[in-house]
C-alpha atoms as a PDB file:
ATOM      1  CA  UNK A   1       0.000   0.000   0.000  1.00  0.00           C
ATOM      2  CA  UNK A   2       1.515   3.142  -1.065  1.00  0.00           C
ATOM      3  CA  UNK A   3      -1.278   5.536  -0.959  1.00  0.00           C
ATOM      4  CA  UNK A   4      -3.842   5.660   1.948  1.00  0.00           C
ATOM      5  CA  UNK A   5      -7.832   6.565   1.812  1.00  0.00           C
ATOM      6  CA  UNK A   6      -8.620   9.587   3.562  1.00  0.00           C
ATOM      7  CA  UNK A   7     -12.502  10.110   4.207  1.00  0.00           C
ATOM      8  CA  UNK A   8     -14.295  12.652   6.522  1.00  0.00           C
ATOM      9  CA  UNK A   9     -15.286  11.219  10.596  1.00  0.00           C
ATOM     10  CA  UNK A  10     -19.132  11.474  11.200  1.00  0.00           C
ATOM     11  CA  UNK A  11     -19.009  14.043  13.598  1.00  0.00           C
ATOM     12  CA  UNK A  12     -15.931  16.012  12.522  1.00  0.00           C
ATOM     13  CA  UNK A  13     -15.795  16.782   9.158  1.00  0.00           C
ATOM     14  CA  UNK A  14     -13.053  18.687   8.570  1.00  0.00           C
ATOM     15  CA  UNK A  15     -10.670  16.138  10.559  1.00  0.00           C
ATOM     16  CA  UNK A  16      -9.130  13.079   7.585  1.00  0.00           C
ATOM     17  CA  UNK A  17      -9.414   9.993   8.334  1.00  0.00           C
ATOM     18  CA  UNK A  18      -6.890   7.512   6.447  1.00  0.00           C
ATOM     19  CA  UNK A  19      -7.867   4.132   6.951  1.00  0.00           C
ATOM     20  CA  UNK A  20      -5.018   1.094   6.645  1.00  0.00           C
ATOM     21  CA  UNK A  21      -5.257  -2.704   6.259  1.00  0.00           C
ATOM     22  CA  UNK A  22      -4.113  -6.095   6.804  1.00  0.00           C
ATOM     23  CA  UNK A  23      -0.647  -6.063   8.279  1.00  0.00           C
ATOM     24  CA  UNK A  24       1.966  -3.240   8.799  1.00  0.00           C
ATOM     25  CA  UNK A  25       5.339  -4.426   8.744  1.00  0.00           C
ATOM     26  CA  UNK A  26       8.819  -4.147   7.057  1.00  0.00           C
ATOM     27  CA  UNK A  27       7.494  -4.794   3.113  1.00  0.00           C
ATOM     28  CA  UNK A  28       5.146  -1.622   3.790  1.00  0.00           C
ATOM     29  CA  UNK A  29       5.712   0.451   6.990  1.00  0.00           C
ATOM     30  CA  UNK A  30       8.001   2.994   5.069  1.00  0.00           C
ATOM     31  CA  UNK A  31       5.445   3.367   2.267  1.00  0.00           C
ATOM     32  CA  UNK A  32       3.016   3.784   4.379  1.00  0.00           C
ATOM     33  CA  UNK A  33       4.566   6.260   7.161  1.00  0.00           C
ATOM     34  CA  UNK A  34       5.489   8.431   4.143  1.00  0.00           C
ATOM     35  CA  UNK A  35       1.760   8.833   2.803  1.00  0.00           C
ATOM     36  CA  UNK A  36       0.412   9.528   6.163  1.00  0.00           C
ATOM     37  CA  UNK A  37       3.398  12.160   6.393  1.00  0.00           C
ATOM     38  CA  UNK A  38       2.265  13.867   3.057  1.00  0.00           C
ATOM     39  CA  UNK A  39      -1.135  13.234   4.285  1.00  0.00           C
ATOM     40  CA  UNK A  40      -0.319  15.824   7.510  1.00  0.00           C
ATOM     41  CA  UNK A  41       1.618  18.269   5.229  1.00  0.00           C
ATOM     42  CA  UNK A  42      -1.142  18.334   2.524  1.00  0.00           C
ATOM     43  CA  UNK A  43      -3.965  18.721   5.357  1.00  0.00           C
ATOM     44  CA  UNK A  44      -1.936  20.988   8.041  1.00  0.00           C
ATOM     45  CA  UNK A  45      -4.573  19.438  10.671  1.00  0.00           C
ATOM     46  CA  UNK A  46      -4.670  16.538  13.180  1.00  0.00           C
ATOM     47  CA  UNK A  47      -5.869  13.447  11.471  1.00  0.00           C
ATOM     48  CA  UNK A  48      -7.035   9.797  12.488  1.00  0.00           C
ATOM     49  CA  UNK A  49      -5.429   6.625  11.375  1.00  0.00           C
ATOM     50  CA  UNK A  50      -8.216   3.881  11.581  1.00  0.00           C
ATOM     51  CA  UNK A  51      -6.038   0.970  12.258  1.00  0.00           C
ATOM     52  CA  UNK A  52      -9.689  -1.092  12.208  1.00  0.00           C
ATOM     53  CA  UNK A  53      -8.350  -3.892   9.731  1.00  0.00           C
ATOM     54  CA  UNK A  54      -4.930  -4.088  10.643  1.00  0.00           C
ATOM     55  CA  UNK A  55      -4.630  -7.353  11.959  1.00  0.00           C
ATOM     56  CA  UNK A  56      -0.414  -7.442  12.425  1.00  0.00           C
ATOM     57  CA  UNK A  57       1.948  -4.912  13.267  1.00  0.00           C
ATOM     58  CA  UNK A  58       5.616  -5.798  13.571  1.00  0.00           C
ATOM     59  CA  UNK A  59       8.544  -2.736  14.655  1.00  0.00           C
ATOM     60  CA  UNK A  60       9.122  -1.726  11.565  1.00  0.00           C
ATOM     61  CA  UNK A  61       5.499  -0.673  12.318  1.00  0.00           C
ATOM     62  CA  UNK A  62       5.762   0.718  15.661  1.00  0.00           C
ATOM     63  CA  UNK A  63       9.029   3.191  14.399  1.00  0.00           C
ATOM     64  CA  UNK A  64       6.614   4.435  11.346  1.00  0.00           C
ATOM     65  CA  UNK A  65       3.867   4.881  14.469  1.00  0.00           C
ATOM     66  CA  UNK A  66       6.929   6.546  16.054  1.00  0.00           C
ATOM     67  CA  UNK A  67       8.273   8.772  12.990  1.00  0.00           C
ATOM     68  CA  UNK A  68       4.524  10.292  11.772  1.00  0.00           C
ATOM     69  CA  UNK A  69       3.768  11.153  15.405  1.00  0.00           C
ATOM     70  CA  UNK A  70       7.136  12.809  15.731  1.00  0.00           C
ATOM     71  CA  UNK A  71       6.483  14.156  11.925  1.00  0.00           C
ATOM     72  CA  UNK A  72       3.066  15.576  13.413  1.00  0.00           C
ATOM     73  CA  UNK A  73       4.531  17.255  16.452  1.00  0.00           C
ATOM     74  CA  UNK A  74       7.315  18.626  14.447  1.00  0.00           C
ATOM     75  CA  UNK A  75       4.168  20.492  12.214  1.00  0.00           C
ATOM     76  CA  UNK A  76       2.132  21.278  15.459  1.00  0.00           C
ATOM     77  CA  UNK A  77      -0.410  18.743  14.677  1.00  0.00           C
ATOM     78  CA  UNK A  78      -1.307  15.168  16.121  1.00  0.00           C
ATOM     79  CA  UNK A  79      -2.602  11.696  15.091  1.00  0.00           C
ATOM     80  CA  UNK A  80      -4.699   9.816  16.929  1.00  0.00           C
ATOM     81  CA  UNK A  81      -4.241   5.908  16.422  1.00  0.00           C
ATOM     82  CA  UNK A  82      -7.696   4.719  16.453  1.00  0.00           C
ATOM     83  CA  UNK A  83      -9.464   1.113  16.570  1.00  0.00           C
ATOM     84  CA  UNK A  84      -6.465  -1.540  17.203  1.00  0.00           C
ATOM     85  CA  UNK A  85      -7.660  -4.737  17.154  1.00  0.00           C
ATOM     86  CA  UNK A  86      -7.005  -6.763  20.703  1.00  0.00           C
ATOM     87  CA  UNK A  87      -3.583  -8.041  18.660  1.00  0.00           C
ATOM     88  CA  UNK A  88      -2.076  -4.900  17.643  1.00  0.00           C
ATOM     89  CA  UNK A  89      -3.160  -2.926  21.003  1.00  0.00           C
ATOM     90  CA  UNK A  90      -0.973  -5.961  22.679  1.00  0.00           C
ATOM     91  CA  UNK A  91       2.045  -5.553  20.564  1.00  0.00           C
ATOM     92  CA  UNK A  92       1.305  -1.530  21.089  1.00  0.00           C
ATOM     93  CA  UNK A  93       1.183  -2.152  25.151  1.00  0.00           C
ATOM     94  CA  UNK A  94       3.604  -4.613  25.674  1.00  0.00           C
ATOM     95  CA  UNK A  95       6.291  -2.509  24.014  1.00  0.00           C
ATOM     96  CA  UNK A  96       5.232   0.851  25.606  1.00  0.00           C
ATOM     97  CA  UNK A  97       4.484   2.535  22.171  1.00  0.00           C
ATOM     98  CA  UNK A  98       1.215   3.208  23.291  1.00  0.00           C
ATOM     99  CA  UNK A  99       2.296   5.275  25.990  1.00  0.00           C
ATOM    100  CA  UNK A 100       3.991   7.491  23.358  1.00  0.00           C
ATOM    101  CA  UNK A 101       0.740   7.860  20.963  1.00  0.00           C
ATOM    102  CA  UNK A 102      -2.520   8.917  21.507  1.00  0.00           C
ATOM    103  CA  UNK A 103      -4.499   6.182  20.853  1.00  0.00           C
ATOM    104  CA  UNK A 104      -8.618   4.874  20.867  1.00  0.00           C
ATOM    105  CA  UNK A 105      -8.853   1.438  21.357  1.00  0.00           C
ATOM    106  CA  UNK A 106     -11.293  -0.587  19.341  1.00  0.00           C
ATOM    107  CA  UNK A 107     -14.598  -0.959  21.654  1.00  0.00           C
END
């Protein structure tokens, strides 16, 4: 996946949403850590990654996490890491990445 979806959030319009798939890992995590990048230069807003179908993540993952929130700061914007599956939440936890991110867990 080189380019992500971006689509508008029910109750906040003007915030993108790019939504990402199946798993994250060292084939893709560059590829897609440099859309979401464009995708916060092109917007110049927060935006939500829906991490809803991602069902792996591996570190190569995490560091991309990592390098778009730092990317975001660095613009004085955020991402918000939204709907991890019980699996990817783990991997987030267990590693303390989740303590650097804000992130919604899937309900």
């Amino acid at each position: 996946m080189t380019e992500a979806m971006t689509r508008p959030l029910p109750l906040r319009p003007e915030i993108p949403v790019f939504e990402l798939g199946a798993d994250i890992d060292l084939l893709n995590a560059d590829a897609i850590g440099d859309a979401l990048c464009a995708g916060l230069e092109r917007h110049r807003k927060p935006i939500v990654v829906d991490l809803t179908e991602v069902t792996f993540i591996d570190s190569s993952a995490m560091s991309m996490m990592l390098r778009v929130h730092q990317h975001a700061e660095s613009l004085r914007s955020s991402v918000v890491w939204r709907g991890a599956r019980a699996q990817v939440a783990d991997a987030l936890s267990i590693t303390g990445v989740d303590e650097l991110l804000q992130t919604e867990r899937s309900t």
